[in-house]
Protein backbone atom coordinates (compact mmCIF):
# COMPACT_ATOMS: atom_id res chain seq x y z
CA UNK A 1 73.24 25.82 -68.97
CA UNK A 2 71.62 25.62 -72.53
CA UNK A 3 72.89 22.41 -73.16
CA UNK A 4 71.47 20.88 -69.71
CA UNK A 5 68.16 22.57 -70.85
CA UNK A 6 68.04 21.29 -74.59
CA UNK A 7 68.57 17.58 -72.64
CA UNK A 8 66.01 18.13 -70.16
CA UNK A 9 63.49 19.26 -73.10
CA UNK A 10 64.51 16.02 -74.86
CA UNK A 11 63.77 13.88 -71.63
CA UNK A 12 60.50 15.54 -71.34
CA UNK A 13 59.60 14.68 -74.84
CA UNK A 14 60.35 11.21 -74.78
CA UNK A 15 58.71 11.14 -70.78
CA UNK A 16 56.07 13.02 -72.62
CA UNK A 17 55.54 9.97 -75.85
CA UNK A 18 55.92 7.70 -73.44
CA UNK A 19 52.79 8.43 -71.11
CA UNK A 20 50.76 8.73 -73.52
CA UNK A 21 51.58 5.66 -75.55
CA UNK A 22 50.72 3.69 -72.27
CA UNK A 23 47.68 4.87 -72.39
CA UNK A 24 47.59 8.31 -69.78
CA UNK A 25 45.77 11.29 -71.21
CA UNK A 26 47.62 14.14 -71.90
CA UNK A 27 46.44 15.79 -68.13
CA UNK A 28 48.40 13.17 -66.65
CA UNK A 29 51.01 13.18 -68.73
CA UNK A 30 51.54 16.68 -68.59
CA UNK A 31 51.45 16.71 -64.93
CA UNK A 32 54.11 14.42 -64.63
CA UNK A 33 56.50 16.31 -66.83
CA UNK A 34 55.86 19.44 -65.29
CA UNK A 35 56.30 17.87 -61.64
CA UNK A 36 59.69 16.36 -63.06
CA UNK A 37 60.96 19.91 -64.59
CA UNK A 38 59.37 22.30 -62.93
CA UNK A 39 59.52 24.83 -66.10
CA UNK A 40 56.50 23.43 -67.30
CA UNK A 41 54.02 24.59 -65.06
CA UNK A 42 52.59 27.44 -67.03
CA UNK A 43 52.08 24.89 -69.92
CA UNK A 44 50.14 22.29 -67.16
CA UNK A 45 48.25 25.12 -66.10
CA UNK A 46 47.41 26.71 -69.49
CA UNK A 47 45.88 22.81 -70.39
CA UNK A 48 44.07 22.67 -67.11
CA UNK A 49 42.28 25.98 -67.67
CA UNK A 50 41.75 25.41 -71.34
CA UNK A 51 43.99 28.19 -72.54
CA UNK A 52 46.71 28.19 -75.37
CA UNK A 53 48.62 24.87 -75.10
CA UNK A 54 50.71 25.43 -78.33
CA UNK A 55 51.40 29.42 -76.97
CA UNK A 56 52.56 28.07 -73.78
CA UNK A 57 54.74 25.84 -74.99
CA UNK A 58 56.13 28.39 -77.60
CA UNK A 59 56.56 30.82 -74.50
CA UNK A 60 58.40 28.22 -72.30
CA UNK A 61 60.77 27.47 -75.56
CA UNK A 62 62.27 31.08 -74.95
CA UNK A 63 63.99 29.85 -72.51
CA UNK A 64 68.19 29.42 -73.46
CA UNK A 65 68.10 25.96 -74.81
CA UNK A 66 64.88 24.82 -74.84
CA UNK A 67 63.66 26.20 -78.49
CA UNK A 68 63.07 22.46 -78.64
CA UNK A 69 59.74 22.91 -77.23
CA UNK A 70 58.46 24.66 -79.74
CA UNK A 71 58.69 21.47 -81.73
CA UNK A 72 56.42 20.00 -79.41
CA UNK A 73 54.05 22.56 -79.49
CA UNK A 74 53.43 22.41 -82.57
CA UNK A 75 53.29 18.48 -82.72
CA UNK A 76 50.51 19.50 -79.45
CA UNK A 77 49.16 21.76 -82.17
CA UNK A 78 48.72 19.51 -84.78
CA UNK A 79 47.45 16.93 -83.18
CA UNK A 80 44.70 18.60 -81.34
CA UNK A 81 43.84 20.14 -85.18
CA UNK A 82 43.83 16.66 -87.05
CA UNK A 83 43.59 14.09 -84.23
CA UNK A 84 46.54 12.33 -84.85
CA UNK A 85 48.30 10.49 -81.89
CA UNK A 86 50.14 13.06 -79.84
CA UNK A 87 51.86 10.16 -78.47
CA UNK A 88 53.61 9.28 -82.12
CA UNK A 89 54.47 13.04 -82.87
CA UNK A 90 56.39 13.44 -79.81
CA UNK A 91 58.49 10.31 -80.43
CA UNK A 92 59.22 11.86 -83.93
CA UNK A 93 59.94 15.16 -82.14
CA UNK A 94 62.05 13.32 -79.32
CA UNK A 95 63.90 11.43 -82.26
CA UNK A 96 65.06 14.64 -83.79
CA UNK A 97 65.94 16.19 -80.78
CA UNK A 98 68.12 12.86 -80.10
CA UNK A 99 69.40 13.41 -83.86
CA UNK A 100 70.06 17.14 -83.54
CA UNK A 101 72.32 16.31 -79.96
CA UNK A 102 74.26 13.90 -81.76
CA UNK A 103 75.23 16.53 -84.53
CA UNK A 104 76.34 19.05 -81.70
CA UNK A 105 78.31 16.35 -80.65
CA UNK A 106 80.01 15.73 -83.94
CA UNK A 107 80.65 19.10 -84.42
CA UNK A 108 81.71 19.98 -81.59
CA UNK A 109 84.54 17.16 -81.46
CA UNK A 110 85.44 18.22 -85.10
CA UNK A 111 85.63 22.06 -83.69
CA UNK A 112 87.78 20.95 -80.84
CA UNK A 113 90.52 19.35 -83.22
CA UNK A 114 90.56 22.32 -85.22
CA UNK A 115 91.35 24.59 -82.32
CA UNK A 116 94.04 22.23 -80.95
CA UNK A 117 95.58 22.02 -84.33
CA UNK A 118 95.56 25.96 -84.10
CA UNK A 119 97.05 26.09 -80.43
CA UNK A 120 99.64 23.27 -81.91
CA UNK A 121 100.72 25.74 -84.94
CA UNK A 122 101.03 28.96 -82.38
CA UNK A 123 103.65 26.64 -80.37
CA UNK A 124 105.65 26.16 -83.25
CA UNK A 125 107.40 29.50 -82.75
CA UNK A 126 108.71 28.52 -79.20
CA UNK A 127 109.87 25.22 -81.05
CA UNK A 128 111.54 27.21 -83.37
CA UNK A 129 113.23 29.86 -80.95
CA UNK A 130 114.22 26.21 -78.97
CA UNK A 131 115.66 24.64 -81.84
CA UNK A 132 118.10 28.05 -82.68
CA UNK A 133 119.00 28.08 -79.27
CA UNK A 134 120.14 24.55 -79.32
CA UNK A 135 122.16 25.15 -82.20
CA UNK A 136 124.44 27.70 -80.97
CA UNK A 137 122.53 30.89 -82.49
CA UNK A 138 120.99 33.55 -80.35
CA UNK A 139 117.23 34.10 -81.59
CA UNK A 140 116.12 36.02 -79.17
CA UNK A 141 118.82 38.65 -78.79
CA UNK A 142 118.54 38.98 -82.59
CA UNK A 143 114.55 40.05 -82.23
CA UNK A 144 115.27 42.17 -79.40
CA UNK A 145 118.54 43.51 -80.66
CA UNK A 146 117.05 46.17 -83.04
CA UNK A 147 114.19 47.11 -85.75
CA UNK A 148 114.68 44.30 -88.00
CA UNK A 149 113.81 42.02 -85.02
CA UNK A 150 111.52 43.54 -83.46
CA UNK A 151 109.54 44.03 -86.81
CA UNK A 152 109.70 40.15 -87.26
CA UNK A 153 108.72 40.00 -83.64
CA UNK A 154 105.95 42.48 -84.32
CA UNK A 155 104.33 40.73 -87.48
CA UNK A 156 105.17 37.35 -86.00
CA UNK A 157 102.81 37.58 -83.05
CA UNK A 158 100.28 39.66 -84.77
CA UNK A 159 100.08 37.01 -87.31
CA UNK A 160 99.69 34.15 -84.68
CA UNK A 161 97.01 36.17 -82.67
CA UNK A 162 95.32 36.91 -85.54
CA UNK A 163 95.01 33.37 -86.71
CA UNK A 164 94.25 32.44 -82.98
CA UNK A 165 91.32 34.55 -83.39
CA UNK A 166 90.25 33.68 -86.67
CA UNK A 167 90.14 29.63 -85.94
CA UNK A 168 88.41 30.91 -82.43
CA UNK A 169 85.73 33.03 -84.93
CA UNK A 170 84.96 30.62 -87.03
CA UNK A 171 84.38 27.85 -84.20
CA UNK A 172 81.95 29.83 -82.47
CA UNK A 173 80.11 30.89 -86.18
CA UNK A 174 79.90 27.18 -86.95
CA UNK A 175 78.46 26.34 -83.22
CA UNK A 176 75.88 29.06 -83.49
């Protein structure tokens, strides 16, 4: 899935940081990732060959979940360009990767109360048909019993499935 991708990308930036802070050059480095998470092969072979690093990471970050690698491209990119340690601006990238999976996480607890508070409210009809029952009145033969009822029953439910889907749409808006 895209979220099992976006973690292996993160792994394979820190793997990545880590390799070369200890001292491997970025061939060896490389190869390990790519031996690890086997997606990363084009990007080991563009470096061995002396092609587009940055491209072929940018290509392999088209890949559902792993736009994260385009972040390390360009971090590949930069520090080819400036010679700055590639090893420090993939532990920056690896740290907002990190930071940007905790905020999924956040959100998507915070968008997981909201839809059980929705699910909650669309029970409350059943509660209420329940509680008219128990108190002697007939609720249900009254919205089945003619056009009065059957309007409620109408607007009632197209009410709740419309605010079903409208806590549903604006989940998935706020995920994207």
């Amino acid at each position: 899935t895209a979220r099992d991708t976006a973690a292996r990308v993160r792994e394979c930036c820190e793997s990545l940081a880590e390799e070369l802070a200890a001292g491997s050059g970025p061939d060896r480095a490389l190869a390990r990732a790519a031996r690890d998470w086997t997606p990363l092969g084009p990007v080991l072979a563009a470096h061995r060959v002396g092609l587009d690093v940055p491209g072929a990471w940018r290509v392999a970050a088209l890949a559902p979940g792993a736009d994260g690698l385009r972040l390390v491209g360009a971090a590949w990119q930069v520090s080819g360009r400036t010679g700055q340690g590639l090893a420090a601006a993939l532990a920056r990238v690896a740290d907002d990767l990190r930071a940007g999976e905790s905020s999924r996480r956040v959100v998507a607890s915070e968008l997981a109360s909201a839809r059980a508070t929705g699910r909650l409210v669309a029970g409350l009809p059943v509660l209420a048909w329940l509680m008219g029952s128990g108190s002697g009145g007939d609720p249900l033969a009254w919205l089945l019993g003619g056009p009065a009822g059957w309007a409620c029953l109408a607007l009632g439910g197209g009410l709740l499935l419309g605010g079903l889907a409208w806590i549903e749409l604006l989940a998935r808006s706020v995920e994207r």
